[in-house]
Structure formats: C-alpha cells, structure tokens
C-alpha atoms as a PDB file:
ATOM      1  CA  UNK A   1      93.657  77.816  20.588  1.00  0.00           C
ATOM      2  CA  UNK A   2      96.607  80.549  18.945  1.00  0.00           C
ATOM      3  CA  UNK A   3     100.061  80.669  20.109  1.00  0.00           C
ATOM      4  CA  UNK A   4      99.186  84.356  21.186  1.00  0.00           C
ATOM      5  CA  UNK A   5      96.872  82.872  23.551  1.00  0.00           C
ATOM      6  CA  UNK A   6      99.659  80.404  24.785  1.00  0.00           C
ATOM      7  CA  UNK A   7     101.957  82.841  25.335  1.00  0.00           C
ATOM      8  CA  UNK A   8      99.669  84.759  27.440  1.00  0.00           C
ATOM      9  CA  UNK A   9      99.323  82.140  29.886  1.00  0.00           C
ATOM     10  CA  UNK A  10     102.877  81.241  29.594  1.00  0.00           C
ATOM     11  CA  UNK A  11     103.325  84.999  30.622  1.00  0.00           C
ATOM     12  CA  UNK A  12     100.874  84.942  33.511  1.00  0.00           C
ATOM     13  CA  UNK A  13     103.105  82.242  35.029  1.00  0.00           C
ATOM     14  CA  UNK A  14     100.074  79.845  34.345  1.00  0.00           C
ATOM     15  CA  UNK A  15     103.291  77.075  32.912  1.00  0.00           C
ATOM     16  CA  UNK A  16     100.790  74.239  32.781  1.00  0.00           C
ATOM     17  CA  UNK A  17      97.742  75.844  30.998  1.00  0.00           C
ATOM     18  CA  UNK A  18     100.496  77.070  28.650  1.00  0.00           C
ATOM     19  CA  UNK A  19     101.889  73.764  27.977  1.00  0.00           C
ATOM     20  CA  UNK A  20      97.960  72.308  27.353  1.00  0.00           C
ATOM     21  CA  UNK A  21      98.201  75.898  25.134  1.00  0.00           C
ATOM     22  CA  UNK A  22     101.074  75.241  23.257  1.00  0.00           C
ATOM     23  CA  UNK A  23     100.243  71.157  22.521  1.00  0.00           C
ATOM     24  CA  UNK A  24      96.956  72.166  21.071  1.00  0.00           C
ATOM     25  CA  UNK A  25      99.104  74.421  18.799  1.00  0.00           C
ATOM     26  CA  UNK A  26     101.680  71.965  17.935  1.00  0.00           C
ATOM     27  CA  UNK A  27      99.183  69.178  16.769  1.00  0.00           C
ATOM     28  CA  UNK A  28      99.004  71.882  13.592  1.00  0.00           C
ATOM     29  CA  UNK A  29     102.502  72.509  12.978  1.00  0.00           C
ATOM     30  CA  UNK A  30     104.340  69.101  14.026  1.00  0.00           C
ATOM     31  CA  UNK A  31     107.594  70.546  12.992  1.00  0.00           C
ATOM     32  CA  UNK A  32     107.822  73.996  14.928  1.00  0.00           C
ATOM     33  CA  UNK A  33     110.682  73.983  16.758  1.00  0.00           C
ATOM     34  CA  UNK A  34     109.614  77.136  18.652  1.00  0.00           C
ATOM     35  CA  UNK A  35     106.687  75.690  19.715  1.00  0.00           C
ATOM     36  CA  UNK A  36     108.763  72.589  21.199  1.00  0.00           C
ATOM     37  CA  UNK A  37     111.165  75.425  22.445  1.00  0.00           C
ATOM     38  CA  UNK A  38     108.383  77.281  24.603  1.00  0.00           C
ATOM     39  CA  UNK A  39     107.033  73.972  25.918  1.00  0.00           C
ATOM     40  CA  UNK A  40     109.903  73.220  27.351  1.00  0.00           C
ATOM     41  CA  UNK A  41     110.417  76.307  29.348  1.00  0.00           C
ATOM     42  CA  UNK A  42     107.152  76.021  30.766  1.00  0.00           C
ATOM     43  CA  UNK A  43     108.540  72.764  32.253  1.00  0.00           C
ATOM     44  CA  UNK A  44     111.851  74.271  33.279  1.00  0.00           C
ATOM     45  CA  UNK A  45     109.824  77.046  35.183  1.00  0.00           C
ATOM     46  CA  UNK A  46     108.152  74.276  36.639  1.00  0.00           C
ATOM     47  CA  UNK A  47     111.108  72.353  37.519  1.00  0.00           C
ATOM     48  CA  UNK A  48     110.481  69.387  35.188  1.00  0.00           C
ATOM     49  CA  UNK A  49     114.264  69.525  33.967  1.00  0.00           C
ATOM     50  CA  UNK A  50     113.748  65.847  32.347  1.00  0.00           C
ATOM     51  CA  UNK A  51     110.399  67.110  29.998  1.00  0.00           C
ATOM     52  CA  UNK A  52     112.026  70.435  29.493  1.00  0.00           C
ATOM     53  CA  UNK A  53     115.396  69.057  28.166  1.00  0.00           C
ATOM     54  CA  UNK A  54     113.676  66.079  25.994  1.00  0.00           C
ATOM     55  CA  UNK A  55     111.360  69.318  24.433  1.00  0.00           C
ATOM     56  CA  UNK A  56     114.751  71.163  23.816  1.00  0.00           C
ATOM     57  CA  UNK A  57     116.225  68.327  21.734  1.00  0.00           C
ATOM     58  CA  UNK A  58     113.427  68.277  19.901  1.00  0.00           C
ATOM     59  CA  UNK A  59     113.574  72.001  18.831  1.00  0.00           C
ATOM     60  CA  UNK A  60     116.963  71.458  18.210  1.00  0.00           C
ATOM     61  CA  UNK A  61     116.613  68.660  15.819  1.00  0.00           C
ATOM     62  CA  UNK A  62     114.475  70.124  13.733  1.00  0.00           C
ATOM     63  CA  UNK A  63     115.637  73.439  13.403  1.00  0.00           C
ATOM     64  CA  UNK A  64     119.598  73.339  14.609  1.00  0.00           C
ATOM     65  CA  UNK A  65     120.213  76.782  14.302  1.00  0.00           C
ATOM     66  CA  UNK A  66     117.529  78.336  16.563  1.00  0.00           C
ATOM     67  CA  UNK A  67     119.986  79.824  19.295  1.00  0.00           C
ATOM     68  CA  UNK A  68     117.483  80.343  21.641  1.00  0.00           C
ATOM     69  CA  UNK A  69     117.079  76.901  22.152  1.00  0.00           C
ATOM     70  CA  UNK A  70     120.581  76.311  23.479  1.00  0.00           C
ATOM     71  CA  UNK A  71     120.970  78.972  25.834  1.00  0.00           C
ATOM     72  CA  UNK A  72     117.944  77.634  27.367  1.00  0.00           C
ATOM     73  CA  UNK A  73     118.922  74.538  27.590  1.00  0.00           C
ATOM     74  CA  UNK A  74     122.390  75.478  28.773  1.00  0.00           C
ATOM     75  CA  UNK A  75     120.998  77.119  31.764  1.00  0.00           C
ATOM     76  CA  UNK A  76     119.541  73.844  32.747  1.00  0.00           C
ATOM     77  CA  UNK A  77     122.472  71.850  32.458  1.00  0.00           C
ATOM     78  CA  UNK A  78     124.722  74.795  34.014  1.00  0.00           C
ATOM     79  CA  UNK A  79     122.087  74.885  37.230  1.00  0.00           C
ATOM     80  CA  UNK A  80     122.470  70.823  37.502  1.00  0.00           C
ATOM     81  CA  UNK A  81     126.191  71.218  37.138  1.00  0.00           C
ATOM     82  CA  UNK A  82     125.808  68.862  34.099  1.00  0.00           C
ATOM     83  CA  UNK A  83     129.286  69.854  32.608  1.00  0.00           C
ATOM     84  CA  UNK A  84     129.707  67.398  30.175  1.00  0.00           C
ATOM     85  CA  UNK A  85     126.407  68.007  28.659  1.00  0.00           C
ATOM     86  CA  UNK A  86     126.853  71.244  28.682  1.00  0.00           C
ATOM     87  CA  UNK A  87     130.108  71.761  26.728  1.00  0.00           C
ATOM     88  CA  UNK A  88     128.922  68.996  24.086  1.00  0.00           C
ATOM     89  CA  UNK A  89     125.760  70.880  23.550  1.00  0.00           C
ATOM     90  CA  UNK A  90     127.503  74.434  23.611  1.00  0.00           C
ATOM     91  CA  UNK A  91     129.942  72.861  20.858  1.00  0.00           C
ATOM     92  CA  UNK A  92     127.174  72.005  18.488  1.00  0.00           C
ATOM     93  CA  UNK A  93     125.847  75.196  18.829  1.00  0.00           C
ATOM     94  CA  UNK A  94     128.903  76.929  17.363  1.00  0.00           C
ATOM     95  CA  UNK A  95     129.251  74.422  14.639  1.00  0.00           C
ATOM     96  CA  UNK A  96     126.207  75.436  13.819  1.00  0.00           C
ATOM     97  CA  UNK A  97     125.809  79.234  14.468  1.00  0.00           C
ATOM     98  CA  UNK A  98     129.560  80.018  14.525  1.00  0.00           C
ATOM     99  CA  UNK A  99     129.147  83.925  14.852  1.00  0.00           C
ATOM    100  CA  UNK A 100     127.166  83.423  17.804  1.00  0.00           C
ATOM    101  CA  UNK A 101     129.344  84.249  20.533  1.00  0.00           C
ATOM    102  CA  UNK A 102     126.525  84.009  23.385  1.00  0.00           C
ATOM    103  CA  UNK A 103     126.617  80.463  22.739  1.00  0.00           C
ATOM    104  CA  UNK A 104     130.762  80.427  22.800  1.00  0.00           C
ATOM    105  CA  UNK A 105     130.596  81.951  26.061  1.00  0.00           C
ATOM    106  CA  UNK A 106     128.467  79.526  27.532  1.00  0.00           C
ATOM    107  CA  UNK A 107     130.959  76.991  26.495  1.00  0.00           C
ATOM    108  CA  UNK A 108     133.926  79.006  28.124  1.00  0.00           C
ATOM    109  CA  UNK A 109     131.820  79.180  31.339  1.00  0.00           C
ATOM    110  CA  UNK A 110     131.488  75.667  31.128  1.00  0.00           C
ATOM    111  CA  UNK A 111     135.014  75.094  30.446  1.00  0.00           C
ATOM    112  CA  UNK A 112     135.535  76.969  33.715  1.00  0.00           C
ATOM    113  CA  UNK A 113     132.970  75.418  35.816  1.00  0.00           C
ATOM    114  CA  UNK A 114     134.680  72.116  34.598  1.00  0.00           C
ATOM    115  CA  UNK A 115     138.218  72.968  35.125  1.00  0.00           C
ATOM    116  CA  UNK A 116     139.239  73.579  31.550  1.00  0.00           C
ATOM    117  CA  UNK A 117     140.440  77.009  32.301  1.00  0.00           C
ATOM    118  CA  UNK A 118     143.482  76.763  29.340  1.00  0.00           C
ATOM    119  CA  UNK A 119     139.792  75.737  27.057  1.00  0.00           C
ATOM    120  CA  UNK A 120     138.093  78.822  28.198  1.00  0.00           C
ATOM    121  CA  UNK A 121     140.581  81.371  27.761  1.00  0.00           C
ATOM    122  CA  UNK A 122     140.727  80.382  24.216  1.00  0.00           C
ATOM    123  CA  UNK A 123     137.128  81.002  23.820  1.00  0.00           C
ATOM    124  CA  UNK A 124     137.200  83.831  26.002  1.00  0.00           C
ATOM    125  CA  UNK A 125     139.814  85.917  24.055  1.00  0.00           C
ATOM    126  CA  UNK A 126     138.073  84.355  20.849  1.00  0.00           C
ATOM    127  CA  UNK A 127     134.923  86.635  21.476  1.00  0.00           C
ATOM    128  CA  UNK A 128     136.846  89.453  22.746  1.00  0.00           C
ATOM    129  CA  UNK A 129     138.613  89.467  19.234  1.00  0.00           C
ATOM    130  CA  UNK A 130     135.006  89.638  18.163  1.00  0.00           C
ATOM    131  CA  UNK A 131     133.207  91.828  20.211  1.00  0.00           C
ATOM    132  CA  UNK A 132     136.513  93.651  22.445  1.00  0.00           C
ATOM    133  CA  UNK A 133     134.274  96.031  24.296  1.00  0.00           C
ATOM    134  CA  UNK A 134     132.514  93.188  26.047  1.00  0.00           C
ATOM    135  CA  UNK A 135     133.164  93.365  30.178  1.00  0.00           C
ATOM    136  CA  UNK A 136     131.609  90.112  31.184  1.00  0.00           C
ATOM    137  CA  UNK A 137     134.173  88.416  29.046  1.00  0.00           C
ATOM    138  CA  UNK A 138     136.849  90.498  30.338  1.00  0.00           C
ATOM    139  CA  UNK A 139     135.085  89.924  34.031  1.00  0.00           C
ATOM    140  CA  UNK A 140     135.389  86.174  33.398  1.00  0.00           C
ATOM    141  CA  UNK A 141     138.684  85.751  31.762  1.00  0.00           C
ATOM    142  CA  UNK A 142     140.545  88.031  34.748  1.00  0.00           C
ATOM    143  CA  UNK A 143     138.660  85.622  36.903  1.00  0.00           C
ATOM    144  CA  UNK A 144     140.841  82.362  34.966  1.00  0.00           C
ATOM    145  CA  UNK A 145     143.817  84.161  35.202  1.00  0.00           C
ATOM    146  CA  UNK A 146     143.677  84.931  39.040  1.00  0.00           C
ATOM    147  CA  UNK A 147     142.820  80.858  39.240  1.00  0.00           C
ATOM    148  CA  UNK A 148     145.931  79.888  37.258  1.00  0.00           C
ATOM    149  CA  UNK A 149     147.794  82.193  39.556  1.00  0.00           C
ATOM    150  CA  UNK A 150     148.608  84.828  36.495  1.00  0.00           C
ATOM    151  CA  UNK A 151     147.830  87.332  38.973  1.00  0.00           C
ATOM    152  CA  UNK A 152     149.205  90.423  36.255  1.00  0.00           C
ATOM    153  CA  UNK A 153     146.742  88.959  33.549  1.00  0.00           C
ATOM    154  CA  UNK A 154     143.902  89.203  36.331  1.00  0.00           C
ATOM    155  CA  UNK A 155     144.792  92.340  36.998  1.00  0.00           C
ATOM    156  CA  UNK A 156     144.905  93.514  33.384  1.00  0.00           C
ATOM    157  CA  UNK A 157     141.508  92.511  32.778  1.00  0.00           C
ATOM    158  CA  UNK A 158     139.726  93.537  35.781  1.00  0.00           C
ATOM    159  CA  UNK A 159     141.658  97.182  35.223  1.00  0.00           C
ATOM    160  CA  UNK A 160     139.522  96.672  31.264  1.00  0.00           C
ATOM    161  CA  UNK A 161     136.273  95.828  33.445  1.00  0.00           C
ATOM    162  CA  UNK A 162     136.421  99.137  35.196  1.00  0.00           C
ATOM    163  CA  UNK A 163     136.476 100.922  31.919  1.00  0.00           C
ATOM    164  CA  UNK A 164     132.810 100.016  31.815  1.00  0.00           C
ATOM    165  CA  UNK A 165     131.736  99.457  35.548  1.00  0.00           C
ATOM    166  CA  UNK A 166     133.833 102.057  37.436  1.00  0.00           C
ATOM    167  CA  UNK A 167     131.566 102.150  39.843  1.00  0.00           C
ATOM    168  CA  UNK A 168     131.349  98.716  40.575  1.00  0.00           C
ATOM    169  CA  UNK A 169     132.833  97.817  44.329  1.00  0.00           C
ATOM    170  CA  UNK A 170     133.233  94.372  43.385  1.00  0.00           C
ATOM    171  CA  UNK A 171     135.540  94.696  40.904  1.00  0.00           C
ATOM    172  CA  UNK A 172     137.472  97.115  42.954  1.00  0.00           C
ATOM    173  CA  UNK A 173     137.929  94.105  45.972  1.00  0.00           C
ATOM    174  CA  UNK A 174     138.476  91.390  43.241  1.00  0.00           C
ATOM    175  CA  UNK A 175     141.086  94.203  41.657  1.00  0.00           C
ATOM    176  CA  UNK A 176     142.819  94.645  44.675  1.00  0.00           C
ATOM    177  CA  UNK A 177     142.730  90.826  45.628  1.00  0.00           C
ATOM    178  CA  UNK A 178     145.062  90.627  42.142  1.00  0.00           C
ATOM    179  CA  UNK A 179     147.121  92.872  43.200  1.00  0.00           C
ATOM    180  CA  UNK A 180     147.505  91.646  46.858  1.00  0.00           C
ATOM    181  CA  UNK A 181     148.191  88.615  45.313  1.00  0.00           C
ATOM    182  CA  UNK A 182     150.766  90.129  42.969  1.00  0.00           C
ATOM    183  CA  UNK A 183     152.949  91.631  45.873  1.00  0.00           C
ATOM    184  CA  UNK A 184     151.602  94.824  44.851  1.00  0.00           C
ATOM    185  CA  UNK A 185     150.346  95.893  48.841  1.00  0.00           C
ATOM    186  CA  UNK A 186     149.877  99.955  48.368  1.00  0.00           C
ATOM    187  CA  UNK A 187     147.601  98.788  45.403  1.00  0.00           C
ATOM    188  CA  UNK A 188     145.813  96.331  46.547  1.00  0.00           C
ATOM    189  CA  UNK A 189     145.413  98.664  49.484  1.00  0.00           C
ATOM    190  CA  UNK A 190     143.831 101.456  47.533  1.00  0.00           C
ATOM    191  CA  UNK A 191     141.178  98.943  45.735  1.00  0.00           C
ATOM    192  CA  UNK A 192     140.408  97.646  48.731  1.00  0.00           C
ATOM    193  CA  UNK A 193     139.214 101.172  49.836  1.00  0.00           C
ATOM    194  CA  UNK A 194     138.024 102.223  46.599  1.00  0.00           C
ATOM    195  CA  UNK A 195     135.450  99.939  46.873  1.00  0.00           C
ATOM    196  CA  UNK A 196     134.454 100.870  50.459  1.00  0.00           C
ATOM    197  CA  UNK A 197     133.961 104.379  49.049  1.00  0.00           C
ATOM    198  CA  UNK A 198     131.496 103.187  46.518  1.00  0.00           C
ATOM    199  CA  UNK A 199     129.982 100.986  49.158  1.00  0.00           C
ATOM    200  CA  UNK A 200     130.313 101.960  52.937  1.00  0.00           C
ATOM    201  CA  UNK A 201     128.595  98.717  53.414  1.00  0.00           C
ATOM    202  CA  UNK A 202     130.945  96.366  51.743  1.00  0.00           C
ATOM    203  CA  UNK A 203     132.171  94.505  54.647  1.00  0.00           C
ATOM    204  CA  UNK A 204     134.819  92.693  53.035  1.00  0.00           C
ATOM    205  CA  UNK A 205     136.840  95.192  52.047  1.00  0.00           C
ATOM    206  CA  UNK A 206     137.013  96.896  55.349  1.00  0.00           C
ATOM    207  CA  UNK A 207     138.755  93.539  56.883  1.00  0.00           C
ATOM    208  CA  UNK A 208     140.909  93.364  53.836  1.00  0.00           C
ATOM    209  CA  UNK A 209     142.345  96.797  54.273  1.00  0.00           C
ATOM    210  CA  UNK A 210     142.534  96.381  57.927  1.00  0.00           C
ATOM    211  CA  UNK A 211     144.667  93.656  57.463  1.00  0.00           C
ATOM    212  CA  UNK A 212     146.861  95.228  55.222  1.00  0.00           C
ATOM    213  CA  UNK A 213     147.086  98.236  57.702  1.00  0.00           C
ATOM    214  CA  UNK A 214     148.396  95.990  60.328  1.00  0.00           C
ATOM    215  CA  UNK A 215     151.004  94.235  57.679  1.00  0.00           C
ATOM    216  CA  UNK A 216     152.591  97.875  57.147  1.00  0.00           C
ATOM    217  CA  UNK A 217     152.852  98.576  60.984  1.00  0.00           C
ATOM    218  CA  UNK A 218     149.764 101.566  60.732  1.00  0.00           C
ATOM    219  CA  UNK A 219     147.926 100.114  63.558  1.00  0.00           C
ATOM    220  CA  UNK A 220     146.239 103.303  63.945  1.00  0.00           C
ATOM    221  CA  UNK A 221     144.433 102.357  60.608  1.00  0.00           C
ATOM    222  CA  UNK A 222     144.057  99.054  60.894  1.00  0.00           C
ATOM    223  CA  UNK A 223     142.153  99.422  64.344  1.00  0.00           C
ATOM    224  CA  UNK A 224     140.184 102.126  62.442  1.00  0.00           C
ATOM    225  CA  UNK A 225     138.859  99.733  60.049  1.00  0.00           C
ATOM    226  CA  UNK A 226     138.574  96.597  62.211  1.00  0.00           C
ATOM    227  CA  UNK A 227     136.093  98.837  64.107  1.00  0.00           C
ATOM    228  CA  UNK A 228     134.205  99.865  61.177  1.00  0.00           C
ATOM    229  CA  UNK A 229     134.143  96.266  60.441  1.00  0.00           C
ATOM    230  CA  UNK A 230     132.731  94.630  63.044  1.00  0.00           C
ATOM    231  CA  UNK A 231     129.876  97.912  63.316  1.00  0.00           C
ATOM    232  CA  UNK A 232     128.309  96.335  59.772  1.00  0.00           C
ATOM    233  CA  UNK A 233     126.560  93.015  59.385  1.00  0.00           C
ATOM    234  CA  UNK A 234     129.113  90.660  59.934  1.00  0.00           C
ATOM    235  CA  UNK A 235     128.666  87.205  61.898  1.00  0.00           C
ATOM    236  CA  UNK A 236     128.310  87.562  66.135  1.00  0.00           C
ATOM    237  CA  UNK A 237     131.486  85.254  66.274  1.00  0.00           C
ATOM    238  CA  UNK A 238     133.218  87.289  63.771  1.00  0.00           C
ATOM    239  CA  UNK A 239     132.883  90.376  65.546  1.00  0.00           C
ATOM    240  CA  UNK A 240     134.264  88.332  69.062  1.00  0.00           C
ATOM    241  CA  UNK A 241     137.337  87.113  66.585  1.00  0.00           C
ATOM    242  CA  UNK A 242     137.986  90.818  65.648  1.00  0.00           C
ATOM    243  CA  UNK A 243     137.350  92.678  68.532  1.00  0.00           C
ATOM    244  CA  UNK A 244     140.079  90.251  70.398  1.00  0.00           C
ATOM    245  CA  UNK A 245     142.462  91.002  67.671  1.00  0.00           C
ATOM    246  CA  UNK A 246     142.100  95.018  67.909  1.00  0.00           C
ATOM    247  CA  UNK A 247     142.362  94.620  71.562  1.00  0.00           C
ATOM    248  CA  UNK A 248     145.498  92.676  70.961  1.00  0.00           C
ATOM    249  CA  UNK A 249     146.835  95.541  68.526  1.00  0.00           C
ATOM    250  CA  UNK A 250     146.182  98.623  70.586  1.00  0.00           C
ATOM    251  CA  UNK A 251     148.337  96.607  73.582  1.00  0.00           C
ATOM    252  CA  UNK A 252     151.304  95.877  70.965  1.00  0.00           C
ATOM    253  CA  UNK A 253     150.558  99.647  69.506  1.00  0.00           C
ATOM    254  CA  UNK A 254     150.985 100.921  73.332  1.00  0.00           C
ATOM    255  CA  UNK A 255     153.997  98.682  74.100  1.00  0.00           C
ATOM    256  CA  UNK A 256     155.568 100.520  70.849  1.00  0.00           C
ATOM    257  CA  UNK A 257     154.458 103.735  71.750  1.00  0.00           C
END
C-alpha cells in the first residue's frame, strides 16, 4: 500500500478505505505527522469529530509547525462552536509559526465568535499591517466595528472592501447599513440601491430603501420599491405585512395630495 494510493481513495470520497490506506502506511513511518494529518480528515469528512481531532493532536505533536494541521482542526472546533479550544489551539499555532497569518485570523474569528471583539481587532489590524491588501480582513474587522457601534470605522473598512469586490451587493447593503446607522440617510440610501443594481434580486435592499423613502416623505418611491419587494421571493406573510403598509401610504400620500 503507497500514500499515492491512499490519497486516491481519500480523493474518490472512499474516507474509510483511505483511512485502512493511510494506517497501512503509517505502520512504516510511526512519526509522520502528515500521515496522522490526512487520517484525520478522512474522519472529519466522515463526521467522526472525536477520531479526527485525537489524529490532529497527534500531527501536531510531532511536527508543531505543520500549519495545515491547525486550520484543519480549527474548522472543526469553529463548526462545534468550541471557542475555547479554538483560540488556545490558534494561539499555539502562532507561537509556533508566527508569520503565519492564516492561522492569526482564525484566532481573530474566534475572538469574534467568542465575544472578544477588542482581541480580534488587534489581530485583525495585526495582519493587515502584514498583508494590507487583504479584503476578508478588512470584511471582518468593519464587521467588529459595526458590533461595537463604531459605525465610521465600519464604514471605513467596508468602503477598503469595495476596492477589491466592487461588485459585490453585499457589501454595498452592509455599507449602507453603516451608514444608516451613522445618521448618514442619503448614503445609506444610495448603497442600499447600489446593491439592487448589481443584484435586481437582492430583496433586502429593496425594503431597506423603501423604508428610507418613506422616512424622507418620497412616498412615491417608497411605494415603488415596496412593490418591487414583495414581486421577489420574499415570505407569503411578508408580502400581506407590506402590501398593508403601501396601501396605508398611498391613503396618507392622497390625504397630502
């Protein structure tokens, strides 16, 4: 049996062949800590968390700087919400392989996950001093910031996302949710409908910008997009909820009138 043959298996999606593979393998080389490594995600693809993890401290005791090994692992303690876990693990890892900065962003999305958020700006902004063209960072730190209520940092760093993902209607809505946020309406407004224009499906920004239509009094506009809202594949009771309110509008609107 050859590790070529293993990982053929392993790639056919045949997990427990593979691991049979793989054993055979390791009963020659005792101390491979890839070998340990690959055994365990055929167990993690086979939902045995307990085998894979107790495989990926193995790997990681006997060779501690094999990064691999604790992004893998990460992603099984992230998926179990294992937090705790999850941070100490991440902190070896950069004690070890300090330059890493996968592995240091990990640990600031467990920070988050866990509440830390002052923890994972730190490592957040340490990476971007690293690598400062990196958008998911900049994604996930605008993301902290709009939690802590620092609605102008949020917006900062979403603004740095579209740099790189400008066509992106997510970060449009989660842009102009900053800036709604921010008492900055007109803005938040045009977000809200640059994103529909880069995805005339995006049903969430069409209620947003509805909404904001009816805050500044342009009915006319807000009925527009309530109606375009509840045409797109919203819930049946959402579409009762909205077509009560635009019938409620264009009564108020003819009262004004």
């Amino acid at each position: 049996m050859s590790v070529e043959t293993a990982l053929e298996l392993y790639n056919k999606g045949e997990y427990k062949q593979a691991i049979d593979a793989f054993s055979v393998v390791l009963e020659e080389c005792p101390e491979n800590a890839e070998l340990y490594n690959n055994i365990a995600l055929c167990y993690a693809n086979l939902g045995e968390y307990d085998k894979a993890e107790k495989n990926y401290l193995r790997a990681q005791e006997l060779n501690p700087k094999l990064a691999q090994v604790y992004i893998n692992l990460a992603d099984i303690y992230y998926r179990n919400k294992n937090m705790a876990d999850g941070i100490g693990l991440m902190t070896t890892g950069i004690c070890e392989i300090p330059d890493n900065m996968v592995l240091r962003h990990y640990l600031a999305r467990f920070y988050m996950e866990d509440a830390k958020l002052d923890l994972a700006i730190d490592e957040l902004e340490t990476i971007l001093e690293v690598q400062p063209d990196n958008y998911d960072v900049y994604y996930d730190l605008a993301k902290v910031h709009f939690e802590l209520g620092n609605y102008a940092c949020a917006i900062e760093n979403f603004e740095n996302v579209l740099e790189y993902k400008s066509e992106n209607p997510l970060i449009y809505y989660y842009l102009g949710e900053a800036y709604e946020a921010n008492d900055e309406i007109d803005k938040a407004l045009s977000n809200y409908l640059k994103a529909i224009a880069r995805n005339e499906a995006f049903s969430p920004a069409y209620k947003k910008a509805a909404i904001l239509f009816l805050a500044r009094g342009d009915y006319e506009d807000a009925i527009e997009y309530f109606e375009d809202y509840i045409d797109l594949d919203i819930p049946e009771e959402e579409k009762g909820k909205i077509r009560e309110l635009i019938e409620r509008i264009k009564k108020k609107w003819t009262n004004i009138g």
